[in-house]
C-alpha atoms as a PDB file:
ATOM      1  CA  UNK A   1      62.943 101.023  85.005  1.00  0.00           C
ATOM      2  CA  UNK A   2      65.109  98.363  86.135  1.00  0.00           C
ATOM      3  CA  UNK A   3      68.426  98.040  84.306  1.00  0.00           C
ATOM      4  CA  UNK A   4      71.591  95.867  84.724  1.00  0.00           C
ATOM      5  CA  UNK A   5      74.715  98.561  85.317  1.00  0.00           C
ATOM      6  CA  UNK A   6      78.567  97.406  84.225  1.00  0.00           C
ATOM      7  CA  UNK A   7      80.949  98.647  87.220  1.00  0.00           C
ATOM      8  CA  UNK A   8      83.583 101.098  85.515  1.00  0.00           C
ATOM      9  CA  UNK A   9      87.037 101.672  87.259  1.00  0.00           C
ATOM     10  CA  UNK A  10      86.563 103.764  90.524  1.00  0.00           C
ATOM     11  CA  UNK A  11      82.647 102.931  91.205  1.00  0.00           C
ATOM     12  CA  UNK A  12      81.456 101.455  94.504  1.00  0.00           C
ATOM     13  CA  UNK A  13      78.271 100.381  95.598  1.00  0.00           C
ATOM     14  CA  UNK A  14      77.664 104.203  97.218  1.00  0.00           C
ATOM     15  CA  UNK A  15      78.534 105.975  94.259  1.00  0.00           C
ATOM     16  CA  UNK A  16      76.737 103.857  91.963  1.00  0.00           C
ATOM     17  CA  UNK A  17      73.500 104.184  94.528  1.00  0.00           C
ATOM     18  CA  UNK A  18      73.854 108.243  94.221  1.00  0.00           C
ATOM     19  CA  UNK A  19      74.143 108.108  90.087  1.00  0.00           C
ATOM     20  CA  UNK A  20      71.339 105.694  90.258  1.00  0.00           C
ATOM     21  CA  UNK A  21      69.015 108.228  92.498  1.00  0.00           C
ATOM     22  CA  UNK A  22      68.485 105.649  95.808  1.00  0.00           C
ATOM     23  CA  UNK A  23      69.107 107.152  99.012  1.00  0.00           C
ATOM     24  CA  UNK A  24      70.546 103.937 100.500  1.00  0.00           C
ATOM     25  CA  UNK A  25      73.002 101.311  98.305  1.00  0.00           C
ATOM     26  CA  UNK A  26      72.269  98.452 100.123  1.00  0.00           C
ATOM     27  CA  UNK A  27      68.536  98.888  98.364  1.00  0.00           C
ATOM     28  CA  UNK A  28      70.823  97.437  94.871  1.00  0.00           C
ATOM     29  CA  UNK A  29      73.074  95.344  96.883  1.00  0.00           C
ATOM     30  CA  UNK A  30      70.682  93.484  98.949  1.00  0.00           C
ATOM     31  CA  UNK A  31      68.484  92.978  95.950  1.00  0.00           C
ATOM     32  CA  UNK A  32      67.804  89.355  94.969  1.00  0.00           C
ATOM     33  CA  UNK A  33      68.958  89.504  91.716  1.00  0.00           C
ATOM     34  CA  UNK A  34      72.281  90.574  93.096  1.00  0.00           C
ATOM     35  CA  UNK A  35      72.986  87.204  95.290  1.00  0.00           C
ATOM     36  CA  UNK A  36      75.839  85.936  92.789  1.00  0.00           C
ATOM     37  CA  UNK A  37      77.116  89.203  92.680  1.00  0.00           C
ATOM     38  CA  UNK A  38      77.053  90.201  96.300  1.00  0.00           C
ATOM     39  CA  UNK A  39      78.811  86.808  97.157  1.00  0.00           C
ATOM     40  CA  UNK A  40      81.744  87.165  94.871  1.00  0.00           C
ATOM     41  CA  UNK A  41      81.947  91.257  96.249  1.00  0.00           C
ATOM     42  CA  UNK A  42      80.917  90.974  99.858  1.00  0.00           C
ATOM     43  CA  UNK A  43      82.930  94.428 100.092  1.00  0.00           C
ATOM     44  CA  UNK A  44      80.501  96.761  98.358  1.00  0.00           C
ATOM     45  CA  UNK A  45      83.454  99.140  98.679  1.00  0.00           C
ATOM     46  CA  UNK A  46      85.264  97.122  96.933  1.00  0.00           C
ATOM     47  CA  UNK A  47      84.396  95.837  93.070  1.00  0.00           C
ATOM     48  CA  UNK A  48      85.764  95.128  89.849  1.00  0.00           C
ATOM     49  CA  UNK A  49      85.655  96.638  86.953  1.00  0.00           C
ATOM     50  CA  UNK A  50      83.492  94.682  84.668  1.00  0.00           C
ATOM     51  CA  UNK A  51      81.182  93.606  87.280  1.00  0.00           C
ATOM     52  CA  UNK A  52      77.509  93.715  86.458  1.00  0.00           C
ATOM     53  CA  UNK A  53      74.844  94.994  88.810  1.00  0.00           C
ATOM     54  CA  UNK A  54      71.707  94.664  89.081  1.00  0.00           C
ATOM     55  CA  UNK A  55      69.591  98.072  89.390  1.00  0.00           C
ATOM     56  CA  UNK A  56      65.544  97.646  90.704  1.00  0.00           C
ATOM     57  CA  UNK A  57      63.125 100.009  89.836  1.00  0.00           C
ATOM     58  CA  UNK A  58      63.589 103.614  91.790  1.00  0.00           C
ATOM     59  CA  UNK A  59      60.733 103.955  93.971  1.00  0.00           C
ATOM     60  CA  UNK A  60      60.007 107.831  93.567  1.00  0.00           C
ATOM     61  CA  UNK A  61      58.261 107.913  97.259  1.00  0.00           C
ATOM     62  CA  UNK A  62      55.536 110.247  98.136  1.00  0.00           C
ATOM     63  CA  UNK A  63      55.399 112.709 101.399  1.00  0.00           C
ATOM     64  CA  UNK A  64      52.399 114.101 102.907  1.00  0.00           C
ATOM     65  CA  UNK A  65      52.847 118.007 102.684  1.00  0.00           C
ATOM     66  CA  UNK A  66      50.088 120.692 103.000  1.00  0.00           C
ATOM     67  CA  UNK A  67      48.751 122.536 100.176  1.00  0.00           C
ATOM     68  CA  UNK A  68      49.125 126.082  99.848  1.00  0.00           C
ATOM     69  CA  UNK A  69      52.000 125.937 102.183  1.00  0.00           C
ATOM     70  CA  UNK A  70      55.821 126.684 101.194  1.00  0.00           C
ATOM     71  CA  UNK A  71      57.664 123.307 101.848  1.00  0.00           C
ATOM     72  CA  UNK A  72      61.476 122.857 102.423  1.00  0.00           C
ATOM     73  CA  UNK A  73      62.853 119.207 101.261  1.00  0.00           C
ATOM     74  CA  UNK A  74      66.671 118.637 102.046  1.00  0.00           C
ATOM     75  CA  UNK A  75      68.169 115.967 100.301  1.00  0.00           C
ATOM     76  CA  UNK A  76      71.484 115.261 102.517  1.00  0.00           C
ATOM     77  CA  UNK A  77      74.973 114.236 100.561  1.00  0.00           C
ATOM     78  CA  UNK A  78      75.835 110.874 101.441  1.00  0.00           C
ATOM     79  CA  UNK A  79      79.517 110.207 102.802  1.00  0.00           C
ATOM     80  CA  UNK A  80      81.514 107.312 103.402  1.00  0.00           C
ATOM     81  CA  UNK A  81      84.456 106.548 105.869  1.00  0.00           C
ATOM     82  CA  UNK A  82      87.836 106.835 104.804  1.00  0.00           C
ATOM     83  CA  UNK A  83      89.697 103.989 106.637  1.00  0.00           C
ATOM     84  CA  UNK A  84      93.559 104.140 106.500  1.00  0.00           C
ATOM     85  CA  UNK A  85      96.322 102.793 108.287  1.00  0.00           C
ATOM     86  CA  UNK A  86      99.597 104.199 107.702  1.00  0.00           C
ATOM     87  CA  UNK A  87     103.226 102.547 107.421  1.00  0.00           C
ATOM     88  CA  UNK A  88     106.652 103.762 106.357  1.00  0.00           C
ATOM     89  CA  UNK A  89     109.624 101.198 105.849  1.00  0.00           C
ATOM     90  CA  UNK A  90     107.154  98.489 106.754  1.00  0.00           C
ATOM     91  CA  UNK A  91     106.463 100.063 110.801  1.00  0.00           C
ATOM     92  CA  UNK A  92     103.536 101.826 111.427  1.00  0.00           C
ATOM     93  CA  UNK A  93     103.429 105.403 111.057  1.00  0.00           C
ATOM     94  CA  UNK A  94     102.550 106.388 114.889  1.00  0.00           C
ATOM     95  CA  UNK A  95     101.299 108.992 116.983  1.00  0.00           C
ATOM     96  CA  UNK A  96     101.390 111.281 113.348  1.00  0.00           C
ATOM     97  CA  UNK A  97      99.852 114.338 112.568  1.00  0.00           C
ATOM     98  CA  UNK A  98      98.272 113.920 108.717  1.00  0.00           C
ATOM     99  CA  UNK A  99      95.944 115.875 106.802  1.00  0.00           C
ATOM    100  CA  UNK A 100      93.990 115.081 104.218  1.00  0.00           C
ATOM    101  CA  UNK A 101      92.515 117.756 101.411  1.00  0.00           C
ATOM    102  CA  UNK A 102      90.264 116.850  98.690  1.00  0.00           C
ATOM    103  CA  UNK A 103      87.732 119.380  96.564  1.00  0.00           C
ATOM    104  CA  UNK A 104      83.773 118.824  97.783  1.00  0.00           C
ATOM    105  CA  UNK A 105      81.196 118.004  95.124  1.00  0.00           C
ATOM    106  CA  UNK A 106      80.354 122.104  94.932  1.00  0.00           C
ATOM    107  CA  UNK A 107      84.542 122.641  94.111  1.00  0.00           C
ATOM    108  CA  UNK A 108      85.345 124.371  97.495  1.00  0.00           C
ATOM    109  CA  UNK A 109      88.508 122.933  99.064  1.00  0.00           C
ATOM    110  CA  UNK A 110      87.678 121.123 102.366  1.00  0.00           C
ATOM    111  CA  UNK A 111      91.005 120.147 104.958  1.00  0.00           C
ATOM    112  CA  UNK A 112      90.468 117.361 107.301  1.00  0.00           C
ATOM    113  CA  UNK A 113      93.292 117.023 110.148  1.00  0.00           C
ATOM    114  CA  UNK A 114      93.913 114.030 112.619  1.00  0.00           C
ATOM    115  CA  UNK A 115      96.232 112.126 114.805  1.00  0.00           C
ATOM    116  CA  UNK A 116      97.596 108.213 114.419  1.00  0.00           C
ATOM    117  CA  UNK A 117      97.277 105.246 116.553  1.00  0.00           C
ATOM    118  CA  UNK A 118     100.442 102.923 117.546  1.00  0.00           C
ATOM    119  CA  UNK A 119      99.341 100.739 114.883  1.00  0.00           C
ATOM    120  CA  UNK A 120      99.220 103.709 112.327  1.00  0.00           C
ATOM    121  CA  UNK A 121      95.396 103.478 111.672  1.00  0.00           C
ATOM    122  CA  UNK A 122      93.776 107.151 111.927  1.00  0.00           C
ATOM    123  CA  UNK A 123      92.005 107.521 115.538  1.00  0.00           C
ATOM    124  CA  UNK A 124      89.256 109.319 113.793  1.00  0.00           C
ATOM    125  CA  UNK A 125      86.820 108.055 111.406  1.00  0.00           C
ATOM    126  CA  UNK A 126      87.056 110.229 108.290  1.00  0.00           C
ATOM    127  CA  UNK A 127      83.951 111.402 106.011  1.00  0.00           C
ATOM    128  CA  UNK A 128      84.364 111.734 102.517  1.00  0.00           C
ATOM    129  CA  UNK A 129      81.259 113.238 100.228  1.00  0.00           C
ATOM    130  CA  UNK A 130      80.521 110.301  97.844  1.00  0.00           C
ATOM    131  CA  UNK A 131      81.396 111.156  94.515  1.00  0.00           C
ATOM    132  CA  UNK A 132      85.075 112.397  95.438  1.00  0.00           C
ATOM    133  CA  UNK A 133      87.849 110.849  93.515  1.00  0.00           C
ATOM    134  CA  UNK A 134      90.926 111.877  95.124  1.00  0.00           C
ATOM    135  CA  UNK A 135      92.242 112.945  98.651  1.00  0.00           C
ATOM    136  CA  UNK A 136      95.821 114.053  99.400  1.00  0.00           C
ATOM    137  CA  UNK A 137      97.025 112.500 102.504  1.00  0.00           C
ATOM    138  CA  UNK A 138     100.168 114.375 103.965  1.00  0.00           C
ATOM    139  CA  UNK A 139     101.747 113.002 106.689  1.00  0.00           C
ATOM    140  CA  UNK A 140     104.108 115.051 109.467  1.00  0.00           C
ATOM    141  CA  UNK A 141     106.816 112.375 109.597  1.00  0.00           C
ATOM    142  CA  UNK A 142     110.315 113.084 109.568  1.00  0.00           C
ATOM    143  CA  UNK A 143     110.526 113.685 106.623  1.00  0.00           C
ATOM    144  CA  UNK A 144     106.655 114.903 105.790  1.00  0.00           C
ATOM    145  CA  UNK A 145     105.158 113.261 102.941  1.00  0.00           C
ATOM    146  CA  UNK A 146     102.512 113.629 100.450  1.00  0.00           C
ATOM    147  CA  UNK A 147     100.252 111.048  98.635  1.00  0.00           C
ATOM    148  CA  UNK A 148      97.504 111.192  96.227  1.00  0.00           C
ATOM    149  CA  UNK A 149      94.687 108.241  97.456  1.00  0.00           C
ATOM    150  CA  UNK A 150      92.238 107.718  94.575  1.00  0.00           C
ATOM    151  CA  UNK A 151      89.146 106.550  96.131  1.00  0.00           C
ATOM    152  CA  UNK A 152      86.833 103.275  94.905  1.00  0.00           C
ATOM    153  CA  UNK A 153      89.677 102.424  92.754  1.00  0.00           C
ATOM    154  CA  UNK A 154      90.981  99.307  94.651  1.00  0.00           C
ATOM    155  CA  UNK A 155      90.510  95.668  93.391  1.00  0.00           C
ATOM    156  CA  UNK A 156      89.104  92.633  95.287  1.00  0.00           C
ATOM    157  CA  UNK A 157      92.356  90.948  96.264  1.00  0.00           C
ATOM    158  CA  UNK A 158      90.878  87.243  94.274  1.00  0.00           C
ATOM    159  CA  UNK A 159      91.763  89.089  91.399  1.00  0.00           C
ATOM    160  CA  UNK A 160      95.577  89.238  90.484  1.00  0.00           C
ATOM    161  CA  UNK A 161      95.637  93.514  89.930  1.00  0.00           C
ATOM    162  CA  UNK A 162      93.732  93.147  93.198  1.00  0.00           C
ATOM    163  CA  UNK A 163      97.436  91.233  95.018  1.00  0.00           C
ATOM    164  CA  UNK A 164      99.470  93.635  92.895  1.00  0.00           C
ATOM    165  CA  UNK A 165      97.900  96.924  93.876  1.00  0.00           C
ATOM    166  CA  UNK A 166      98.572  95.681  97.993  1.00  0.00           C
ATOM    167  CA  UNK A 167     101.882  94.438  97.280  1.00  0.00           C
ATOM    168  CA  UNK A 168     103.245  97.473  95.567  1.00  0.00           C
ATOM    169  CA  UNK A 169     101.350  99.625  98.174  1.00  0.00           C
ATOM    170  CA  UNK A 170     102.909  97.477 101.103  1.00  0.00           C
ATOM    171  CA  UNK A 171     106.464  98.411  99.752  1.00  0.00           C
ATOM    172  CA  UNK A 172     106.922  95.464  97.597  1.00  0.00           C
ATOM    173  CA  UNK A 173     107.392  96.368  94.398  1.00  0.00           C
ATOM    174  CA  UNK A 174     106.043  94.460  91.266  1.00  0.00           C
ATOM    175  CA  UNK A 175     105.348  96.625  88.732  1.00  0.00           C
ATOM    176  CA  UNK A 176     101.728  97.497  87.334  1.00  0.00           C
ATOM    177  CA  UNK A 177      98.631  96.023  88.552  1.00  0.00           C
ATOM    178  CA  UNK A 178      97.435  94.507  85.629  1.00  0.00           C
ATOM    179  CA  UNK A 179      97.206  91.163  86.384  1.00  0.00           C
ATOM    180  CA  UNK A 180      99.917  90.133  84.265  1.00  0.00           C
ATOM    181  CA  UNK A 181     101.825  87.535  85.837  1.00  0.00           C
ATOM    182  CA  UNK A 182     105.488  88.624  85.399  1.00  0.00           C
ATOM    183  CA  UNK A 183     108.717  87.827  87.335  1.00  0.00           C
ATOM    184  CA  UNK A 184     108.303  91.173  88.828  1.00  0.00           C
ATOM    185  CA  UNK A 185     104.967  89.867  90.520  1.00  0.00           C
ATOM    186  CA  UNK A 186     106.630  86.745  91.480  1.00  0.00           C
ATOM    187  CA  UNK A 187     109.015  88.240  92.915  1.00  0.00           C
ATOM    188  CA  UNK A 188     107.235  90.577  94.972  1.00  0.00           C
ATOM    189  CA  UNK A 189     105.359  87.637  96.418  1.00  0.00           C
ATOM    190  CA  UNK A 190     108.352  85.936  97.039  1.00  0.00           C
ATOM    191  CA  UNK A 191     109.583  88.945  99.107  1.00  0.00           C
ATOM    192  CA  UNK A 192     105.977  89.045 101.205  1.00  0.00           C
ATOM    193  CA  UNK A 193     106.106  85.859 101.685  1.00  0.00           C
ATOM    194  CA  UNK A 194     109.716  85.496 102.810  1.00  0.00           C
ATOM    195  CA  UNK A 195     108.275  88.727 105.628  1.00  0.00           C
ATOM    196  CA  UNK A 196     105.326  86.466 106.681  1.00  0.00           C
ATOM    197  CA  UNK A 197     105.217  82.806 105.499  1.00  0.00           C
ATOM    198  CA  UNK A 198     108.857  82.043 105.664  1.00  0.00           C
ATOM    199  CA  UNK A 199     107.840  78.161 105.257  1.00  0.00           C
ATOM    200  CA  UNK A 200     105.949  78.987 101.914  1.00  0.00           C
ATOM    201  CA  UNK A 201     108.183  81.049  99.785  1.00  0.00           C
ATOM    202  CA  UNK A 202     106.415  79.951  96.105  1.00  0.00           C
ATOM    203  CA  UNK A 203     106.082  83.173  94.789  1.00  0.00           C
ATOM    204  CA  UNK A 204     102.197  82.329  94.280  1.00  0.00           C
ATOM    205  CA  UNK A 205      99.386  83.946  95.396  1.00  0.00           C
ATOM    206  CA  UNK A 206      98.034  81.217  97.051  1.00  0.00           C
ATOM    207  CA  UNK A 207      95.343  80.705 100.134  1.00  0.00           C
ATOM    208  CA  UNK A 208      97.911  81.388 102.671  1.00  0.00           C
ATOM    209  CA  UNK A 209      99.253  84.126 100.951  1.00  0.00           C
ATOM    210  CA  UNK A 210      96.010  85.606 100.132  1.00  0.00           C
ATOM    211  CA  UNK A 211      94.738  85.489 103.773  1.00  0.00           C
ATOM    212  CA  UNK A 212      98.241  86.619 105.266  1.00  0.00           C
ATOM    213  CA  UNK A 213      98.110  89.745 102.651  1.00  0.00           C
ATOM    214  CA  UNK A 214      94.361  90.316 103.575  1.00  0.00           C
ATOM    215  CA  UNK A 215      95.119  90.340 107.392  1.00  0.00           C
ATOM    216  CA  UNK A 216      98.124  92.567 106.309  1.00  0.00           C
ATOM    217  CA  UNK A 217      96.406  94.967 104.385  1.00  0.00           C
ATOM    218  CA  UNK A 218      93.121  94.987 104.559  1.00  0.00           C
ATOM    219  CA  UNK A 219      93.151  93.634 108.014  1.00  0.00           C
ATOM    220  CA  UNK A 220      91.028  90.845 107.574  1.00  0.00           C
ATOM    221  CA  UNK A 221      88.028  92.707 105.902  1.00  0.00           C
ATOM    222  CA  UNK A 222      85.993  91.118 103.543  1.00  0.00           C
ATOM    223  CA  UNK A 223      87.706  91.953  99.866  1.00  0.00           C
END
């Protein structure tokens, strides 16, 4: 039966979709009782913890099938696209060799290997099985590197943790994203904006900011 679901840290719309037992997330999202909610997270990649969704009925479905007959149903994982581009020093990691490793939902180590653009954005589109929390991105740079992404786990940038987690991840440090509003934070805004709105150094996270950081970072995608 229908039931109203509280987002928990690392959940997105897919995820939630698979716990749920829908094929197909945009079922919940498009829902009508999830207008409000869908407007304030037009990313369903991308929510809050907190947030409440709303979760219709399942439809169990039927299929035709003959009796006395052995049938074979296949119910397929769902994946989604891990979209990344990569910087060092504030340039764009390019033309890079990277891998990525994660464990797939049955525990078996799976390696996925790819090149760079010239603006540092992998040239192929990653798939991740939905329900992984954590990839390890190594990239062949001088020197090679290794990072730990944890998946879903991203805020909506109108959220202060949201500006803190792309600040600090951008190379501009300002300490946990927690929303608190410390010097450190200020700061760190300060030192974005001094990169990209020269004529607006406030140390705020206001409009300009915002949109500068999301064309920065999340490259003008909804967030």
């Amino acid at each position: 039966m229908s039931k109203t679901h509280k987002v928990e840290a690392g959940e997105y719309m897919e995820l939630i979709a698979k716990q749920e037992g829908f094929s197909e997330y945009k079922v919940i999202y498009n829902d009508p009782h999830n207008a409000n909610f869908k407007s304030t997270r037009p990313n369903p990649d991308i929510l809050y913890p907190g947030d409440l969704v709303y979760i219709p009925d399942l439809d169990s479905g039927s299929v035709d099938a003959a009796t006395n007959k052995k049938h074979k149903f296949v119910v397929k994982n769902p994946k989604v696209t891990l979209d990344l581009y990569l910087q060092l020093k504030g340039e764009p990691l390019k033309h890079n060799h990277y891998t990525l490793k994660f464990k797939d939902l049955d525990g078996k180590d799976q390696t996925l290997t790819g090149m760079t653009g010239t603006d540092g954005h992998l040239l192929q589109k990653e798939k991740i099985p939905v329900g992984v929390a954590e990839v390890k991105l190594t990239v062949a740079s001088l020197p090679s590197y290794t990072r730990t992404l944890k998946l879903g786990f991203l805020h909506p940038i109108t959220v202060a943790s949201g500006v803190q987690m792309r600040l600090n991840n951008l190379g501009f440090a300002c300490g946990p994203a927690n929303g608190a509003l410390t010097p450190a934070y200020s700061s760190a805004l300060k030192a974005f904006q001094q990169k990209h709105l020269p004529a607006n150094v406030t140390g705020k996270a206001d409009k300009d900011t915002l949109d500068a950081l999301r064309n920065e970072y999340d490259k003008g995608t909804k967030s």
